[in-house]
Protein backbone atom coordinates (compact mmCIF):
# COMPACT_ATOMS: atom_id res chain seq x y z
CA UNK A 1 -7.21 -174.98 -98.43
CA UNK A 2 -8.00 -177.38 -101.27
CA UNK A 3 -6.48 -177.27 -104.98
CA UNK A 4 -9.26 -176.11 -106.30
CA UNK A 5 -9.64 -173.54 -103.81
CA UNK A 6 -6.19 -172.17 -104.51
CA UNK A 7 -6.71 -172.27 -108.21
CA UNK A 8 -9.94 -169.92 -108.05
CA UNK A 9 -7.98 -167.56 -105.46
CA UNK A 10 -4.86 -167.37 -108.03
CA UNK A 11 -7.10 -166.61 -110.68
CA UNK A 12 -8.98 -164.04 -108.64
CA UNK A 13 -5.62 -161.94 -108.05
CA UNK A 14 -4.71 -162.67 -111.72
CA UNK A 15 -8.25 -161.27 -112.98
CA UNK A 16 -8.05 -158.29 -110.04
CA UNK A 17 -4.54 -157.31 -111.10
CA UNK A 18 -5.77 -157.34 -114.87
CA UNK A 19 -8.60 -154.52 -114.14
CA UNK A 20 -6.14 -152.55 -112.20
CA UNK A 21 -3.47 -152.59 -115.01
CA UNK A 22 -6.31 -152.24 -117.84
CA UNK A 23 -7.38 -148.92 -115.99
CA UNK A 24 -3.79 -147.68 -115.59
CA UNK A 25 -2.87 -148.37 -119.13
CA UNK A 26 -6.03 -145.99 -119.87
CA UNK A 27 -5.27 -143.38 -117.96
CA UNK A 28 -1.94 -142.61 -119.14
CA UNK A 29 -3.59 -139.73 -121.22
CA UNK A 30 -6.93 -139.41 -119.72
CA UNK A 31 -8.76 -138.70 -116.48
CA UNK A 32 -10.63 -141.61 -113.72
CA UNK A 33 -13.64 -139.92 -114.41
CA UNK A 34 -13.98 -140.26 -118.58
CA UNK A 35 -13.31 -143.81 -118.06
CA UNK A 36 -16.23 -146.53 -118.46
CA UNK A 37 -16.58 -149.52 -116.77
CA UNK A 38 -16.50 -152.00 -119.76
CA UNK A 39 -14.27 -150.34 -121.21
CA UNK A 40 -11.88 -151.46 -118.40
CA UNK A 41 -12.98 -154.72 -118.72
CA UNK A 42 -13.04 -155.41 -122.03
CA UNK A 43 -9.34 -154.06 -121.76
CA UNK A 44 -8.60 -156.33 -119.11
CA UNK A 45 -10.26 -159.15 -120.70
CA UNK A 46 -12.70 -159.84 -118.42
CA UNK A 47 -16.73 -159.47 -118.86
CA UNK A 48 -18.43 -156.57 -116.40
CA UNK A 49 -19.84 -159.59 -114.59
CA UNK A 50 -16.67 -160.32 -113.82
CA UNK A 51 -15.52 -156.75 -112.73
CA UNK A 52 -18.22 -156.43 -110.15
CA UNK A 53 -17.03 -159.59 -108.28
CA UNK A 54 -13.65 -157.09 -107.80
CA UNK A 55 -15.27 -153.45 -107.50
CA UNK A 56 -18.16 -152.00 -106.71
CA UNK A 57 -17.78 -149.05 -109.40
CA UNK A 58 -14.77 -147.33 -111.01
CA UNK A 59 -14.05 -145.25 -108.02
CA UNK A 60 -13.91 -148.07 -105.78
CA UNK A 61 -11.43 -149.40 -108.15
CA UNK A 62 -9.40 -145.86 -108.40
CA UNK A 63 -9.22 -145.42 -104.62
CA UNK A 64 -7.55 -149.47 -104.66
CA UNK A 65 -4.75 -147.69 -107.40
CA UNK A 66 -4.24 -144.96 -104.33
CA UNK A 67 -3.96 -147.49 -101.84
CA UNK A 68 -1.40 -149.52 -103.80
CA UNK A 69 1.04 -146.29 -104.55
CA UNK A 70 0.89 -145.05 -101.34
CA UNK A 71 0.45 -147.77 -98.35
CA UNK A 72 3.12 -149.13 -98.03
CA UNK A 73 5.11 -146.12 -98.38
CA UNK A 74 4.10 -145.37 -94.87
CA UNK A 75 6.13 -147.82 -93.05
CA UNK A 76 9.68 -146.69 -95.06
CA UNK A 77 8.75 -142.96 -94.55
CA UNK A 78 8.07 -143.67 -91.01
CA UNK A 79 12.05 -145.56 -91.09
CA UNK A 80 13.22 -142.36 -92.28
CA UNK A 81 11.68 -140.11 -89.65
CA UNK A 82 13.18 -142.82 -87.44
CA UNK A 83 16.58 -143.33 -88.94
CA UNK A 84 18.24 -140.04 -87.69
CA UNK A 85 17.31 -136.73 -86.44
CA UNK A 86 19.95 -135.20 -89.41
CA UNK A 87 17.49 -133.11 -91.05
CA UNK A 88 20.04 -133.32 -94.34
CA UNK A 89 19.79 -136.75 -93.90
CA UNK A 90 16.51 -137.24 -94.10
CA UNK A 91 15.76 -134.90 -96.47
CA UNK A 92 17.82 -136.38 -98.99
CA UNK A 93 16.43 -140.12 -97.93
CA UNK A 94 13.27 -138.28 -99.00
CA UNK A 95 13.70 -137.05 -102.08
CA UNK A 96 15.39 -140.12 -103.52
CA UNK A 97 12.10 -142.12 -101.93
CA UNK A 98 9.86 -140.04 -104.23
CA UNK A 99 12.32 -140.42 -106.73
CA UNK A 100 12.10 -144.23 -106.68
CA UNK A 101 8.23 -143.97 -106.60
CA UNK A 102 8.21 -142.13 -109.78
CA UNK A 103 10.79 -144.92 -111.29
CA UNK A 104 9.01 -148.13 -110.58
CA UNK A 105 5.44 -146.70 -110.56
CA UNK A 106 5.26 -143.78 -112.98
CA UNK A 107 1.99 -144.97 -114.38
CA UNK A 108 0.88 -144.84 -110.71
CA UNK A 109 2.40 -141.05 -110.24
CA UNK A 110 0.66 -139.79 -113.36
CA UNK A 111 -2.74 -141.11 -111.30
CA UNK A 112 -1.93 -139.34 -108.32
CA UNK A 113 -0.91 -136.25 -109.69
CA UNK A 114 -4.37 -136.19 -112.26
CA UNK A 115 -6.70 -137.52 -110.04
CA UNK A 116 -5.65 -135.12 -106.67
CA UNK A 117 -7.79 -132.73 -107.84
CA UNK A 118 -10.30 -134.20 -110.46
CA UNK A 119 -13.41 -135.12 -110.58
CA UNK A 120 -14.11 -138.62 -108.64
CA UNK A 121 -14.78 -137.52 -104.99
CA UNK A 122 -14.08 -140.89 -103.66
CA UNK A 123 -10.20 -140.92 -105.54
CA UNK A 124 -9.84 -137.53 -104.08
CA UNK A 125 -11.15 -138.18 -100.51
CA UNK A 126 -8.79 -141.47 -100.43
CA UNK A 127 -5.30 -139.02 -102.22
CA UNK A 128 -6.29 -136.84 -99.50
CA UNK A 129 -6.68 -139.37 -96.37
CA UNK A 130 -3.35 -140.55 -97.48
CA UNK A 131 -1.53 -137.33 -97.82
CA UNK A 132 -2.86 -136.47 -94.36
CA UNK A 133 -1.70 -139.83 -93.13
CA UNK A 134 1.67 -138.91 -93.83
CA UNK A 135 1.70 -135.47 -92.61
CA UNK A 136 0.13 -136.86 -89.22
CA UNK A 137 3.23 -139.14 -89.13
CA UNK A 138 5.75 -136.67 -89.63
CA UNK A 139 3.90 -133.79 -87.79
CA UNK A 140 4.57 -136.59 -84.51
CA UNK A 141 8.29 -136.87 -85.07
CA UNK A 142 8.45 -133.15 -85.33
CA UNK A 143 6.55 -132.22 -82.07
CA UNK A 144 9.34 -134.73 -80.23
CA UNK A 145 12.38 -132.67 -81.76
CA UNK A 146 13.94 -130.09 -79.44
CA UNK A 147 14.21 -127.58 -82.48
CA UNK A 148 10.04 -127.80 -82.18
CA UNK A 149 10.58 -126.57 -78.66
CA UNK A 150 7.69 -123.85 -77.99
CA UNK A 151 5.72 -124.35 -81.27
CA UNK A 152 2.14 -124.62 -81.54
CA UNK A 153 0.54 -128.02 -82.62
CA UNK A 154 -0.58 -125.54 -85.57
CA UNK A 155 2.45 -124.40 -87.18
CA UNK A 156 3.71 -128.03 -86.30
CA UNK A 157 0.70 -129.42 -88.53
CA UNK A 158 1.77 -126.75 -91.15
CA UNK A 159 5.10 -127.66 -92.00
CA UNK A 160 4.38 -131.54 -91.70
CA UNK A 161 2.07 -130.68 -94.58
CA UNK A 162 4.50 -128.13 -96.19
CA UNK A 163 6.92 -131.42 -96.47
CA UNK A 164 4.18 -133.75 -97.63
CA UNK A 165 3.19 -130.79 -100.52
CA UNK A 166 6.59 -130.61 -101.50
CA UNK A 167 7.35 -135.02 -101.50
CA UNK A 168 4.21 -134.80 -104.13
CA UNK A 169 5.55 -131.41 -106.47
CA UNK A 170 8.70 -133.33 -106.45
CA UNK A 171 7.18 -136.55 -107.36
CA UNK A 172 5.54 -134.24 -110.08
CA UNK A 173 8.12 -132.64 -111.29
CA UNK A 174 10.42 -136.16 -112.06
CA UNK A 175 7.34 -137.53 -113.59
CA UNK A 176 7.71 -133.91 -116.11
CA UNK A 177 10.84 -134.48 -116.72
CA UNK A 178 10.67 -138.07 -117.41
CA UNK A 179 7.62 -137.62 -119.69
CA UNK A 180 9.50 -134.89 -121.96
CA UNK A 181 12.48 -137.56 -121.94
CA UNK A 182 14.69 -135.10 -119.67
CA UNK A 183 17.41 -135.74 -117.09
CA UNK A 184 15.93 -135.96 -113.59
CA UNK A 185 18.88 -134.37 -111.91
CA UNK A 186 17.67 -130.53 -112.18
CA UNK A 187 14.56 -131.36 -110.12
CA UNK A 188 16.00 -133.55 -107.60
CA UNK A 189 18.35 -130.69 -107.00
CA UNK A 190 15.88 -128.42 -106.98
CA UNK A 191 13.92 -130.66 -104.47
CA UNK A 192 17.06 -130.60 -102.12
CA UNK A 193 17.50 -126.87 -102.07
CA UNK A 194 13.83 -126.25 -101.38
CA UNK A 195 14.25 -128.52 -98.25
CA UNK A 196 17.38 -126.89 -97.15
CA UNK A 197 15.24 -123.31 -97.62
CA UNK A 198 12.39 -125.01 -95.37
CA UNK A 199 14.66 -126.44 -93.24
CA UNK A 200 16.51 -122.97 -92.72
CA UNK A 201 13.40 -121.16 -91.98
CA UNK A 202 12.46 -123.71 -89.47
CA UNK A 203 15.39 -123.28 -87.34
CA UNK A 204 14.40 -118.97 -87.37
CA UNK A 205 10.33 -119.67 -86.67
CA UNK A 206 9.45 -117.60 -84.13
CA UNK A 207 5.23 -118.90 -84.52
């Protein structure tokens, strides 16, 4: 690679991270879908030219923002599911991963948890392929425990997205609390006790 060649490259992560910032910035208070396009770049300080050499369209750029919270969650949930067949354990390894999610990318939470269910099909379809991602991961470490003996693949699939409904209300609910300036520990314990409830109804499924 030449200088020159590394200077254009560092400038094109420098402008791409701009537009993704620019948009987060804007959607603290507002939804992907009332955005416009120059309006993100003019934010970002680039020209629309210069946004199309990044993204096709604003919901190619929203579905990058899903990517970035969520991929490379995958491999430390999947360390988790790995790290011991304790279900306390891993419960509690789960709630303080959300936890740190909703620390160090609360702009990125406040996405997630608008944009699930709004308006920009592609934003949704890409929340969604993630979310099912994660249940698919944790619905195969479930099958393979003994206390899945004699389930159906079914209720199996149901509680791997019960637990992946619950990671994002709990991500939710911090986010709440941290918005209205409140103490995080009443919804982390709630989080906890729900898993213990889902946890104790597991071990008395009868399918």
């Amino acid at each position: 690679m030449s200088p020159n060649t590394g200077v254009r490259e560092a400038q094109r992560r420098r402008t791409r991270r701009a537009l993704l910032d620019a948009a987060l910035a804007q959607l603290e208070d507002r939804s992907l879908g009332t955005l416009g396009l120059r309006e993100v770049a003019r934010h970002a300080g680039v020209t629309p030219t210069a946004f199309y050499r990044h993204f096709r369209g604003l919901d190619e750029l929203g579905t990058a923002l899903v990517e970035e919270a969520l991929a490379s969650m995958h491999a430390t949930v999947q360390d988790i599911l790995d790290s011991t067949g304790d279900a306390g354990r891993r419960s509690r390894e789960a709630v303080r991963l959300v936890a740190g999610l909703v620390r160090d990318r609360p702009a990125h939470v406040r996405f997630l948890v608008r944009e699930r269910h709004g308006g920009v099909a592609a934003v949704r379809e890409a929340i969604a392929g993630q979310l099912d991602a994660f249940a698919g991961e944790i619905g195969a470490v479930l099958m393979a425990d003994p206390l899945s003996a004699g389930w159906r693949t079914a209720d199996v699939t149901m509680l791997s997205r019960l637990l992946v409904d619950h990671m994002f209300m709990t991500a939710s609910a911090c986010l709440s609390a941290s918005l209205r300036g409140e103490d995080w520990s009443p919804a982390l314990e709630t989080a906890h006790d729900q898993l213990r409830l889902i946890h104790l109804g597991r071990e008395h499924w009868q399918g």
